[in-house]
C-alpha atoms as a PDB file:
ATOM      1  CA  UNK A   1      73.392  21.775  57.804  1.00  0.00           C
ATOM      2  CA  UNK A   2      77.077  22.664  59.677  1.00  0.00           C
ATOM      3  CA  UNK A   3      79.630  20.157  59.116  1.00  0.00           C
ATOM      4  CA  UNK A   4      80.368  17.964  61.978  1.00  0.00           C
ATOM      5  CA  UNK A   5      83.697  17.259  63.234  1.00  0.00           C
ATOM      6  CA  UNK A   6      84.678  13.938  64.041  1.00  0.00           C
ATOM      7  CA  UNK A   7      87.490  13.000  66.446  1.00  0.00           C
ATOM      8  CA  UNK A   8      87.933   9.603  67.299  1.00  0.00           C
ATOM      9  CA  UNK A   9      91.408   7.294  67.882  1.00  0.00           C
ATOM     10  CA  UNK A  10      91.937   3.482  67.300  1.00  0.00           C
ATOM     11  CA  UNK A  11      94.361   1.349  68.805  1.00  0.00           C
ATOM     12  CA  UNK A  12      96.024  -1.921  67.313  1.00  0.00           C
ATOM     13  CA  UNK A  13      98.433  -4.554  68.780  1.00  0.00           C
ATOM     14  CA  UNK A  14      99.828  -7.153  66.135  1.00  0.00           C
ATOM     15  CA  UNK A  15     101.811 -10.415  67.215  1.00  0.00           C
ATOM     16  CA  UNK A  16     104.840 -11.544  65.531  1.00  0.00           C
ATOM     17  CA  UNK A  17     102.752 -12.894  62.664  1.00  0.00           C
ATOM     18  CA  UNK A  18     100.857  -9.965  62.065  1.00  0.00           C
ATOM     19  CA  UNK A  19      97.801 -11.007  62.893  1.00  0.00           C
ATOM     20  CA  UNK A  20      96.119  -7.979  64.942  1.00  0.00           C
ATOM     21  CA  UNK A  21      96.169  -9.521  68.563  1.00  0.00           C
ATOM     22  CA  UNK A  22      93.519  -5.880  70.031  1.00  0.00           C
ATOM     23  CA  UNK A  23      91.577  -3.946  68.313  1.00  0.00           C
ATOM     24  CA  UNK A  24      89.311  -0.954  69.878  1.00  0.00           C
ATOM     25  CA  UNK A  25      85.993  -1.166  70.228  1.00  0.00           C
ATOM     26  CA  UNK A  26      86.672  -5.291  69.385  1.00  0.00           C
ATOM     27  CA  UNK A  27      88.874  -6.121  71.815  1.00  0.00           C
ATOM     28  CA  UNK A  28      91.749  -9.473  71.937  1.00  0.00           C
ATOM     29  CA  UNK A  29      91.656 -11.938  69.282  1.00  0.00           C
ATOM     30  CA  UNK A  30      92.776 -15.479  69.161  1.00  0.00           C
ATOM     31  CA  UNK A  31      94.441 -17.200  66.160  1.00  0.00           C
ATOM     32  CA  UNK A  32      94.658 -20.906  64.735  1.00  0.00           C
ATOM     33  CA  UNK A  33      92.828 -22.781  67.130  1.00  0.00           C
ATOM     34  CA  UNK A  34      91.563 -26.317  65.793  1.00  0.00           C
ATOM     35  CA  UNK A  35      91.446 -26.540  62.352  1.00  0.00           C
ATOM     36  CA  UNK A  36      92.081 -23.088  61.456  1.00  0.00           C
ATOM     37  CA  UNK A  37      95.548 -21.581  60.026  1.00  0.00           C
ATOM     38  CA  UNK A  38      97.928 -19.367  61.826  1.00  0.00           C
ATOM     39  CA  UNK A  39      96.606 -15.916  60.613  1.00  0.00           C
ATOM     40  CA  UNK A  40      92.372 -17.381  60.730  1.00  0.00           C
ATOM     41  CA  UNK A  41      90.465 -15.629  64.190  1.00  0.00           C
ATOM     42  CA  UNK A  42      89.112 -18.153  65.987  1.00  0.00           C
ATOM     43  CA  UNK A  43      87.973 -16.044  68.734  1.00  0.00           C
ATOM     44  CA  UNK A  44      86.917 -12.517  69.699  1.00  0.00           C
ATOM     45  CA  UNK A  45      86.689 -11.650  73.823  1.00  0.00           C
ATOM     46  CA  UNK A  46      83.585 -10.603  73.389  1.00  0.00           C
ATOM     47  CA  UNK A  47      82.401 -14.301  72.995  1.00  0.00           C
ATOM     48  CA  UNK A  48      82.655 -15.003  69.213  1.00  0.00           C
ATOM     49  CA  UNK A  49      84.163 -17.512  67.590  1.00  0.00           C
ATOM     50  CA  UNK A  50      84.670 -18.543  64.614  1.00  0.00           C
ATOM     51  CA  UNK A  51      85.150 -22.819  63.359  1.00  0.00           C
ATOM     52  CA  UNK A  52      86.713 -23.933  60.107  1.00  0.00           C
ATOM     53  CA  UNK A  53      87.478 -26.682  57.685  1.00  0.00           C
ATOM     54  CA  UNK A  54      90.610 -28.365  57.065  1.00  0.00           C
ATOM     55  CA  UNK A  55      91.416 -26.060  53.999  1.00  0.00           C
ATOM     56  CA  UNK A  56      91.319 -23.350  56.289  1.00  0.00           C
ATOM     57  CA  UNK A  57      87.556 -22.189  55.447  1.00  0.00           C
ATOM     58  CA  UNK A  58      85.393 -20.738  57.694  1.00  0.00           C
ATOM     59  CA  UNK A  59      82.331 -22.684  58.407  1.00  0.00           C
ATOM     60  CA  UNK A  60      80.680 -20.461  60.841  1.00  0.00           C
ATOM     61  CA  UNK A  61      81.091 -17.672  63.484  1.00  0.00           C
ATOM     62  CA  UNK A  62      79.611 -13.927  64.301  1.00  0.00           C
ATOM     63  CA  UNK A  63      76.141 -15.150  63.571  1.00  0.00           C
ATOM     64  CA  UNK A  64      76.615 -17.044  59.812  1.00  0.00           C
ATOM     65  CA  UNK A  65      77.545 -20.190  58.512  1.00  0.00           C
ATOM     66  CA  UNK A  66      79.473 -20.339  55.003  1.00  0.00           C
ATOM     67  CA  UNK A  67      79.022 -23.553  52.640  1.00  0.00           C
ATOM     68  CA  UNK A  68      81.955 -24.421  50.528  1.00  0.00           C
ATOM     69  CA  UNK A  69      81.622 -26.325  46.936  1.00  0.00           C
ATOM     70  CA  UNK A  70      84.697 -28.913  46.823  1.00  0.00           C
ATOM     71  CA  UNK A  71      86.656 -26.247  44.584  1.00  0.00           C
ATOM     72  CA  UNK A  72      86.826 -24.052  47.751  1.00  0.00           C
ATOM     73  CA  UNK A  73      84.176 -21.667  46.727  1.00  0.00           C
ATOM     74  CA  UNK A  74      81.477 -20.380  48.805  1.00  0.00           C
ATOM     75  CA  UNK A  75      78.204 -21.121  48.085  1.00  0.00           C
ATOM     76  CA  UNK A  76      75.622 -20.621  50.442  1.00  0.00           C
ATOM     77  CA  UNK A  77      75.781 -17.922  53.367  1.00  0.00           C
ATOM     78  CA  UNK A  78      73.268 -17.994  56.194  1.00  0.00           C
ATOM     79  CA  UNK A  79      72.591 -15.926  58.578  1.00  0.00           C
ATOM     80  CA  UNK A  80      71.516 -17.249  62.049  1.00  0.00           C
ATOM     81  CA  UNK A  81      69.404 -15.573  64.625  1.00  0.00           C
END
């Protein structure tokens, strides 16, 4: 079995905060929208997005939603179809 060579280049942009603004193969993000903290997606161009709590916890977004015990600690993950 030959080796296979693989050539492939990925481009970032990051906004003043850091947060990675475009992404390839992703596309533009948007930040800290609603409830969600200034480094927290909140969408993807591609249509995601992505909701949270007021302690800056995601709740749901690319297909899952994320319970949270009163500690801040996830307990239950689903998966939606």
């Amino acid at each position: 079995m030959g080796s296979q060579e693989y050539n492939r280049t990925l481009n970032y942009q990051y906004d003043t905060l850091g947060n990675i603004t475009d992404k390839t193969g992703v596309g533009s993000m948007q930040y800290g929208a609603g409830n969600a903290g200034p480094h927290a997606v909140t969408s993807i161009n591609h249509g995601a997005t992505f909701d949270y709590d007021a302690n800056d916890n995601m709740l749901q977004g690319k297909e899952r939603t994320i319970a949270w015990t009163s500690a801040d600690q996830p307990y239950l993950l689903t998966k939606n179809n």
